[in-house]
C-alpha atoms as a PDB file:
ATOM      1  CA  UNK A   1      90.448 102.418  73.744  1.00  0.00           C
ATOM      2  CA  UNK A   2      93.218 100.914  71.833  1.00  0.00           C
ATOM      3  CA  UNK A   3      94.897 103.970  70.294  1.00  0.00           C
ATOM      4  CA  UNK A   4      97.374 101.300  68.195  1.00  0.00           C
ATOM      5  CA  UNK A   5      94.181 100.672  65.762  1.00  0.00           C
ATOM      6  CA  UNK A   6      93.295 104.196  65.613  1.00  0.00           C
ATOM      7  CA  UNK A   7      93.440 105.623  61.808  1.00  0.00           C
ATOM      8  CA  UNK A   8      92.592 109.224  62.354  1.00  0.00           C
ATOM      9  CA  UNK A   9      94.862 110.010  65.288  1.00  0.00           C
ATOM     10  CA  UNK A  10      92.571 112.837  65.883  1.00  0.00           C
ATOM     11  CA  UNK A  11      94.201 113.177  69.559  1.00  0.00           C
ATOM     12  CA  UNK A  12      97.390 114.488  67.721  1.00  0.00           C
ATOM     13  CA  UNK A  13      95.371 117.926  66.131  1.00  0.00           C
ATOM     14  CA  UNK A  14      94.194 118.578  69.795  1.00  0.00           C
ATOM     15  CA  UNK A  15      90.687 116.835  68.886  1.00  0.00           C
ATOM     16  CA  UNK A  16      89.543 114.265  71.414  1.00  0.00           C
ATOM     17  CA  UNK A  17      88.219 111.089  69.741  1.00  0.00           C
ATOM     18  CA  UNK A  18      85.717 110.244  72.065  1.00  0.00           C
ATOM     19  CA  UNK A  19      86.913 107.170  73.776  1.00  0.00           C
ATOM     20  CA  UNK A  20      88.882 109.040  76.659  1.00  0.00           C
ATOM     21  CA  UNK A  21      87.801 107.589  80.116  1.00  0.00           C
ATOM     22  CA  UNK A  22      88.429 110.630  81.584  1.00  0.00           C
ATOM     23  CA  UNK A  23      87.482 114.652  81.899  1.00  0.00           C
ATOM     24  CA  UNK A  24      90.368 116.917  79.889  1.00  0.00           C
ATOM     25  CA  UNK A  25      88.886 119.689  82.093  1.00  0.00           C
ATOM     26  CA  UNK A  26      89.440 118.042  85.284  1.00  0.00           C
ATOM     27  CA  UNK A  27      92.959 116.812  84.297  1.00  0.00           C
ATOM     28  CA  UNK A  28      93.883 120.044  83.105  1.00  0.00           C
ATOM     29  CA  UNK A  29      93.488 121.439  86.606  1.00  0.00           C
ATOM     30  CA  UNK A  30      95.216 118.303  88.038  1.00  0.00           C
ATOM     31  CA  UNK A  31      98.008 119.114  86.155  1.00  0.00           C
ATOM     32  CA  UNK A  32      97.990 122.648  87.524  1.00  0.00           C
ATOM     33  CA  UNK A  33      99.158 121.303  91.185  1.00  0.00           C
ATOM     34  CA  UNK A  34     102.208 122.767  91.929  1.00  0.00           C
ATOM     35  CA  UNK A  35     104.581 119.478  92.093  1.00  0.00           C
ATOM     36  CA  UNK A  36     102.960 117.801  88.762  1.00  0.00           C
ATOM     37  CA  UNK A  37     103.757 121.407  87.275  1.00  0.00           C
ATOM     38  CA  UNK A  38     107.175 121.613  88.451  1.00  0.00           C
ATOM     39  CA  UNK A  39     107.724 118.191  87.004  1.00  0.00           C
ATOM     40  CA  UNK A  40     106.412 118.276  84.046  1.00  0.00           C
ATOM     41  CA  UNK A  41     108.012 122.027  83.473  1.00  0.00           C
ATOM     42  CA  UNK A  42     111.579 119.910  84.086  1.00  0.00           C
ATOM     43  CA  UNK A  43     110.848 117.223  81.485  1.00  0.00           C
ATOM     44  CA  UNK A  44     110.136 119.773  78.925  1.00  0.00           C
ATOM     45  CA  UNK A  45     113.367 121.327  79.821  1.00  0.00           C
ATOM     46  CA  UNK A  46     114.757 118.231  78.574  1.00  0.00           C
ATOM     47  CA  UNK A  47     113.150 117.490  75.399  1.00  0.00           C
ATOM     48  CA  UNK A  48     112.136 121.244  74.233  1.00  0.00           C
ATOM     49  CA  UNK A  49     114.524 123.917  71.698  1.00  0.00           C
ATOM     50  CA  UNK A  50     115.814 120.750  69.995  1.00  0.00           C
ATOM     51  CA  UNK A  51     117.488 118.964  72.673  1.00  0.00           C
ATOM     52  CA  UNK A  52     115.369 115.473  72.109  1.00  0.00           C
ATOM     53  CA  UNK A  53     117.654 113.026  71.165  1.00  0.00           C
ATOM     54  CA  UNK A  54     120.984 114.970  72.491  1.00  0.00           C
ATOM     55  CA  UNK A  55     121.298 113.076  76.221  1.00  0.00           C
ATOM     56  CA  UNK A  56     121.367 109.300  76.811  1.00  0.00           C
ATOM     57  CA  UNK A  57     118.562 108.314  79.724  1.00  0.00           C
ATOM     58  CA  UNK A  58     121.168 108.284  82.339  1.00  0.00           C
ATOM     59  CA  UNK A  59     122.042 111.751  81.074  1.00  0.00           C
ATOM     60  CA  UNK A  60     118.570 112.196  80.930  1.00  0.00           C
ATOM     61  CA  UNK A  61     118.422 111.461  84.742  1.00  0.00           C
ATOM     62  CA  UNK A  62     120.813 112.678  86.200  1.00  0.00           C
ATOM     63  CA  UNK A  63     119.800 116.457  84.731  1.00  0.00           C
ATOM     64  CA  UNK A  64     116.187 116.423  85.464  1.00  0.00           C
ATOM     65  CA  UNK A  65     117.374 115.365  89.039  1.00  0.00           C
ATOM     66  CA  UNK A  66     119.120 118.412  89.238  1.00  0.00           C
ATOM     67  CA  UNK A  67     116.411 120.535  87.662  1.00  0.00           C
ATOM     68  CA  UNK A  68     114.182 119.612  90.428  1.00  0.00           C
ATOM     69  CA  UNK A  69     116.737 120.155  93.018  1.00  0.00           C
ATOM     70  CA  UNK A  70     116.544 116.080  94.018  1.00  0.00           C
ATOM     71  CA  UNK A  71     119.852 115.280  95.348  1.00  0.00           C
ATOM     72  CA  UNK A  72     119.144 112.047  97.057  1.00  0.00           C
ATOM     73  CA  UNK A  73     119.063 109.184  94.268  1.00  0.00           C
ATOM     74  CA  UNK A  74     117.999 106.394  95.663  1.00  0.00           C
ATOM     75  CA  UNK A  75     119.191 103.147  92.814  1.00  0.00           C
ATOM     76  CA  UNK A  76     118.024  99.820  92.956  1.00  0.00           C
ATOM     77  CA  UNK A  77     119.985  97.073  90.652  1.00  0.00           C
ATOM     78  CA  UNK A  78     119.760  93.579  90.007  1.00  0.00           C
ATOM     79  CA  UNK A  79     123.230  92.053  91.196  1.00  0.00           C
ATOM     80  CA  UNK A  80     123.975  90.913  87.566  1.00  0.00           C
ATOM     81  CA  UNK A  81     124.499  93.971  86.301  1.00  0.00           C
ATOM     82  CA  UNK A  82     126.752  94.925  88.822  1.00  0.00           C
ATOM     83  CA  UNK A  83     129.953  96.190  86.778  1.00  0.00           C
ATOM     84  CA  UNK A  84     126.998  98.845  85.028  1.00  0.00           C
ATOM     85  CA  UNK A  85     125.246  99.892  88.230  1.00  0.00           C
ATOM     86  CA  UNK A  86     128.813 101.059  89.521  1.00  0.00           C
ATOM     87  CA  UNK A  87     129.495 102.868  86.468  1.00  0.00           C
ATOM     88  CA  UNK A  88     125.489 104.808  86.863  1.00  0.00           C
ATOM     89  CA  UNK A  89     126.822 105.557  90.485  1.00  0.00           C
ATOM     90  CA  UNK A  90     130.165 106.797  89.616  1.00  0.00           C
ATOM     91  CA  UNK A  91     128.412 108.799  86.688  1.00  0.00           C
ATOM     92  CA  UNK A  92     125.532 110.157  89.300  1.00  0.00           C
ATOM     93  CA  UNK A  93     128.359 111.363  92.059  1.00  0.00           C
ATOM     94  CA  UNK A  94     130.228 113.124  89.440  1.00  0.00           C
ATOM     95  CA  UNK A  95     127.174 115.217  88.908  1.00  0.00           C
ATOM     96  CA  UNK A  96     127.088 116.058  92.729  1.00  0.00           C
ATOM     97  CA  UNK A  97     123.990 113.609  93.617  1.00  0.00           C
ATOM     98  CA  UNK A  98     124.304 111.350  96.589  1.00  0.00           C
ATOM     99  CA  UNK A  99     123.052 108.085  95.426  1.00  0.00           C
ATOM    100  CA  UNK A 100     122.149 104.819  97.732  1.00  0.00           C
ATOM    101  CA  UNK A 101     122.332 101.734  95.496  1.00  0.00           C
ATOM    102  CA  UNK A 102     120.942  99.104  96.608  1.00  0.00           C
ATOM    103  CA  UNK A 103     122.029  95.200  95.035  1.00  0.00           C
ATOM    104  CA  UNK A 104     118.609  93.229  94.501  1.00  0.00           C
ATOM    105  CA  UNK A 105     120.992  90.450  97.180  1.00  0.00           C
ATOM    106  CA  UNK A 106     120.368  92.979  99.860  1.00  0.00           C
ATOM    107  CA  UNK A 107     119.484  91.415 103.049  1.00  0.00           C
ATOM    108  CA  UNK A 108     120.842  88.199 102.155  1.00  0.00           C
ATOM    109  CA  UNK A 109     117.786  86.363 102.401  1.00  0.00           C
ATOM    110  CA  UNK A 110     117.310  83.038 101.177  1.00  0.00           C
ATOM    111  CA  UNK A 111     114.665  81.595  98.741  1.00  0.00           C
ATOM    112  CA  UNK A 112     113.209  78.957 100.885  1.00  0.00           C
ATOM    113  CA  UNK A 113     113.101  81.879 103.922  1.00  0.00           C
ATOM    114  CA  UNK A 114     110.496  83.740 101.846  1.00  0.00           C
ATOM    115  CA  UNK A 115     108.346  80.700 100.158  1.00  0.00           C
ATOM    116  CA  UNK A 116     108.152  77.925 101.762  1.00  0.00           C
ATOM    117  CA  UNK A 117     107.248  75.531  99.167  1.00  0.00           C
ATOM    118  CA  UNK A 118     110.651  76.741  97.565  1.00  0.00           C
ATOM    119  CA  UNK A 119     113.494  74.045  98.170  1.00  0.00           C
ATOM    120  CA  UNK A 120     116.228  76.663  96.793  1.00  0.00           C
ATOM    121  CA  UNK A 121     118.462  77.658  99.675  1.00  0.00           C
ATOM    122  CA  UNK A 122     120.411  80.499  97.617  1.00  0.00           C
ATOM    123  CA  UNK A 123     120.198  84.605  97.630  1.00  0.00           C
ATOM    124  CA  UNK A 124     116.652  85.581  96.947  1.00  0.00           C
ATOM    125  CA  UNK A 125     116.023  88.702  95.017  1.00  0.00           C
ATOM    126  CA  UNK A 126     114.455  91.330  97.849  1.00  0.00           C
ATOM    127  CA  UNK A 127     112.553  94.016  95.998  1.00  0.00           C
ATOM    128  CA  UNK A 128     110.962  95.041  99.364  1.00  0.00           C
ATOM    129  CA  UNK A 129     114.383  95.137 100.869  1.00  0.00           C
ATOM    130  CA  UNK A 130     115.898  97.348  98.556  1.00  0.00           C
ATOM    131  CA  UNK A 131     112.491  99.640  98.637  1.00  0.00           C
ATOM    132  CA  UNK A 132     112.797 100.199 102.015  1.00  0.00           C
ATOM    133  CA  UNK A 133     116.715 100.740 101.819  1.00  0.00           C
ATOM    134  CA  UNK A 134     116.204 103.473  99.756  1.00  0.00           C
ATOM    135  CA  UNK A 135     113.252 104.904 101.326  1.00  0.00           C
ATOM    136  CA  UNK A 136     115.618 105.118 105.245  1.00  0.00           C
ATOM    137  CA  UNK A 137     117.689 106.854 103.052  1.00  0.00           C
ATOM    138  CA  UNK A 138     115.068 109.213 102.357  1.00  0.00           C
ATOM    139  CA  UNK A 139     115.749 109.551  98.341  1.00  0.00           C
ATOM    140  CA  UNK A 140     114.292 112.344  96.373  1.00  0.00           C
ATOM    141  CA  UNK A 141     114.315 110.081  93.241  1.00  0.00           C
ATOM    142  CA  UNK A 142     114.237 106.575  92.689  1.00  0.00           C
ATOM    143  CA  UNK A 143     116.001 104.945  89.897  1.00  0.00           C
ATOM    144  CA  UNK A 144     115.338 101.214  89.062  1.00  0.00           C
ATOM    145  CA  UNK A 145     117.215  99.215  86.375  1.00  0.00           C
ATOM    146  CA  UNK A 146     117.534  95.781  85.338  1.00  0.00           C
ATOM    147  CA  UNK A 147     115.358  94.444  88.153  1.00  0.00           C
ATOM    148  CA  UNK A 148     113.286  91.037  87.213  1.00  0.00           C
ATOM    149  CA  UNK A 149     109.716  90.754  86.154  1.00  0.00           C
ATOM    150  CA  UNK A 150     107.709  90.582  89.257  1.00  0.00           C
ATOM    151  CA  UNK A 151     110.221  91.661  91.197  1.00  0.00           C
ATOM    152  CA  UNK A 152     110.084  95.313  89.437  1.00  0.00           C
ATOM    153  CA  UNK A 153     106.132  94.976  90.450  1.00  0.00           C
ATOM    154  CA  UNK A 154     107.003  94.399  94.071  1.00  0.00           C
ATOM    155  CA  UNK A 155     109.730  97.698  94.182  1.00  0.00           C
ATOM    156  CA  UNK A 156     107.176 100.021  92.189  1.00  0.00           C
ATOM    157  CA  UNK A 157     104.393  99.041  94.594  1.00  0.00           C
ATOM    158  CA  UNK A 158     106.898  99.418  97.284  1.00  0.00           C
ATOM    159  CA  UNK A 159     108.207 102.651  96.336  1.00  0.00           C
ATOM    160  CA  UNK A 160     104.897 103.790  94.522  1.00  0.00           C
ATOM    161  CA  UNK A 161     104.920 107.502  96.994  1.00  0.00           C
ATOM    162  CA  UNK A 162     107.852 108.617  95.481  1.00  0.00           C
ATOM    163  CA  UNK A 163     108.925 110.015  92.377  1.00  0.00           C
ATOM    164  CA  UNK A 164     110.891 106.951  90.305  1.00  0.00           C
ATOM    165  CA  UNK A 165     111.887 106.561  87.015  1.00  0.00           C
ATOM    166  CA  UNK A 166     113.549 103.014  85.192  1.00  0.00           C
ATOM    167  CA  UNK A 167     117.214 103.833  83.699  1.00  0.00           C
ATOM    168  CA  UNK A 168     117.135 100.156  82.285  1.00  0.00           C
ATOM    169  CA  UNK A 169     115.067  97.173  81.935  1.00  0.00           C
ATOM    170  CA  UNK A 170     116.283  92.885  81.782  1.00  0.00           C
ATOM    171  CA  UNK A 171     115.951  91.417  78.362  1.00  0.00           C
ATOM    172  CA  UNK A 172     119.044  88.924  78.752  1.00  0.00           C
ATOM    173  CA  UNK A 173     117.605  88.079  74.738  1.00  0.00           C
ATOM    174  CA  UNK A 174     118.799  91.300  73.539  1.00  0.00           C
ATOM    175  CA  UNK A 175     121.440  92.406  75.391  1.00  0.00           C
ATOM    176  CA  UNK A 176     119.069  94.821  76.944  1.00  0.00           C
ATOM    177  CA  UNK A 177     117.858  96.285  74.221  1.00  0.00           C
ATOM    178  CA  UNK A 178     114.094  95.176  74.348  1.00  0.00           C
ATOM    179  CA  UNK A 179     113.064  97.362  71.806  1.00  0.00           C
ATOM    180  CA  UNK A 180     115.319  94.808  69.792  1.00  0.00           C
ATOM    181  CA  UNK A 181     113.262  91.948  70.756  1.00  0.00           C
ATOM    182  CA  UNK A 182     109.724  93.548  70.164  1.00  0.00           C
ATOM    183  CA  UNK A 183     111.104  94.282  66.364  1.00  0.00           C
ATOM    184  CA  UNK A 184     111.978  90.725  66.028  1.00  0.00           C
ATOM    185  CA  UNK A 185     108.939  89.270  67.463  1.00  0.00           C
ATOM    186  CA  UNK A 186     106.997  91.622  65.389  1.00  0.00           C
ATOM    187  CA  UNK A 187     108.747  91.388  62.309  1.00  0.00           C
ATOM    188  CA  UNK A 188     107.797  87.419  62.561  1.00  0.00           C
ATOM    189  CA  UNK A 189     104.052  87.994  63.422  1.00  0.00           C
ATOM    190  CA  UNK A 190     102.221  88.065  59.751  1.00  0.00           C
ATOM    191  CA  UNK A 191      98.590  88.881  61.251  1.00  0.00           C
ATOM    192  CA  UNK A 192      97.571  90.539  64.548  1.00  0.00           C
ATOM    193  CA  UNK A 193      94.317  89.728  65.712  1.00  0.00           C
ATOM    194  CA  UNK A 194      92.020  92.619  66.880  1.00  0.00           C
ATOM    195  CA  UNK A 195      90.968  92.649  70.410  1.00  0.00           C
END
């Protein structure tokens, strides 16, 4: 399946094209179970009777949190974006959430501590740390944002049993913004190849 080369879209006037690895019958009753319901009944809440496009994500967040009566946000950051993560806590408290937030430093383990072969003896990002941080906490949510390639793996996988969502992602070439960088890149590319 590669629904980016699809012309008809048929999937979009409730007709199945044919490639789906899956059965609709057997995820429509997966969908049925009473958490996956609840959830997806909140995130309609947020996007249905023309609110798309009214909240920013950590708006976003912080109300669906609430919807779902999840108090306990458990936020891991990478230490340079400090200053921000402090303002996302700040914003989260305000809205009566208790939030953990856990630096990507925490621990204070060194480099060469977890790989041997490294020779850098400086603060090593700990994913795992901050995964099981939040988990002692015992967060309803987790919220990730700005974590590092790889490391972001290592916290998902970590974290993968509870319910987590990304406020932002690291694209120190756009300020953040990597939507701004796939634009660029594919304004430049004259010819994709098919798979």
């Amino acid at each position: 399946m590669e629904c980016t080369l699809c012309k008809p879209k048929s999937c979009r006037k409730l007709e199945p094209c044919g490639n789906e690895a899956f059965s609709r019958e057997e995820l429509v009753e997966a969908y049925k179970a009473p958490e996956t319901l609840a959830t997806m009944r909140a995130a309609s809440r947020l996007v249905d009777g023309g609110r798309a496009g009214t909240l920013s994500r950590l708006e976003e967040i912080a109300e669906f949190a609430l919807d779902r009566s999840w108090k306990r946000i458990g936020f891991a950051y990478c230490r340079s974006m400090e200053k921000d993560a402090t303002l996302v806590s700040r914003y989260l408290r305000s809205k009566g959430l208790r939030v953990e937030a856990v630096s990507c430093s925490t621990g204070a383990i060194a480099q060469d501590d977890i790989d041997e072969d490294s020779t850098t003896h400086k603060v090593s990002c700990n994913p795992l740390g901050q995964a099981r941080q939040i988990k002692a906490f015992g967060a309803d949510l987790v919220v990730d944002m700005g974590l590092c390639v790889g490391h972001d793996i290592l916290f998902r996988q970590a974290t993968s049993d509870l319910p987590g969502t990304t406020l932002a992602v690291k694209d120190r070439t756009s300020g953040h913004a990597p939507l701004e960088s796939i634009r660029r890149i594919g304004s430049q590319e004259t010819a994709v190849p098919s798979p």
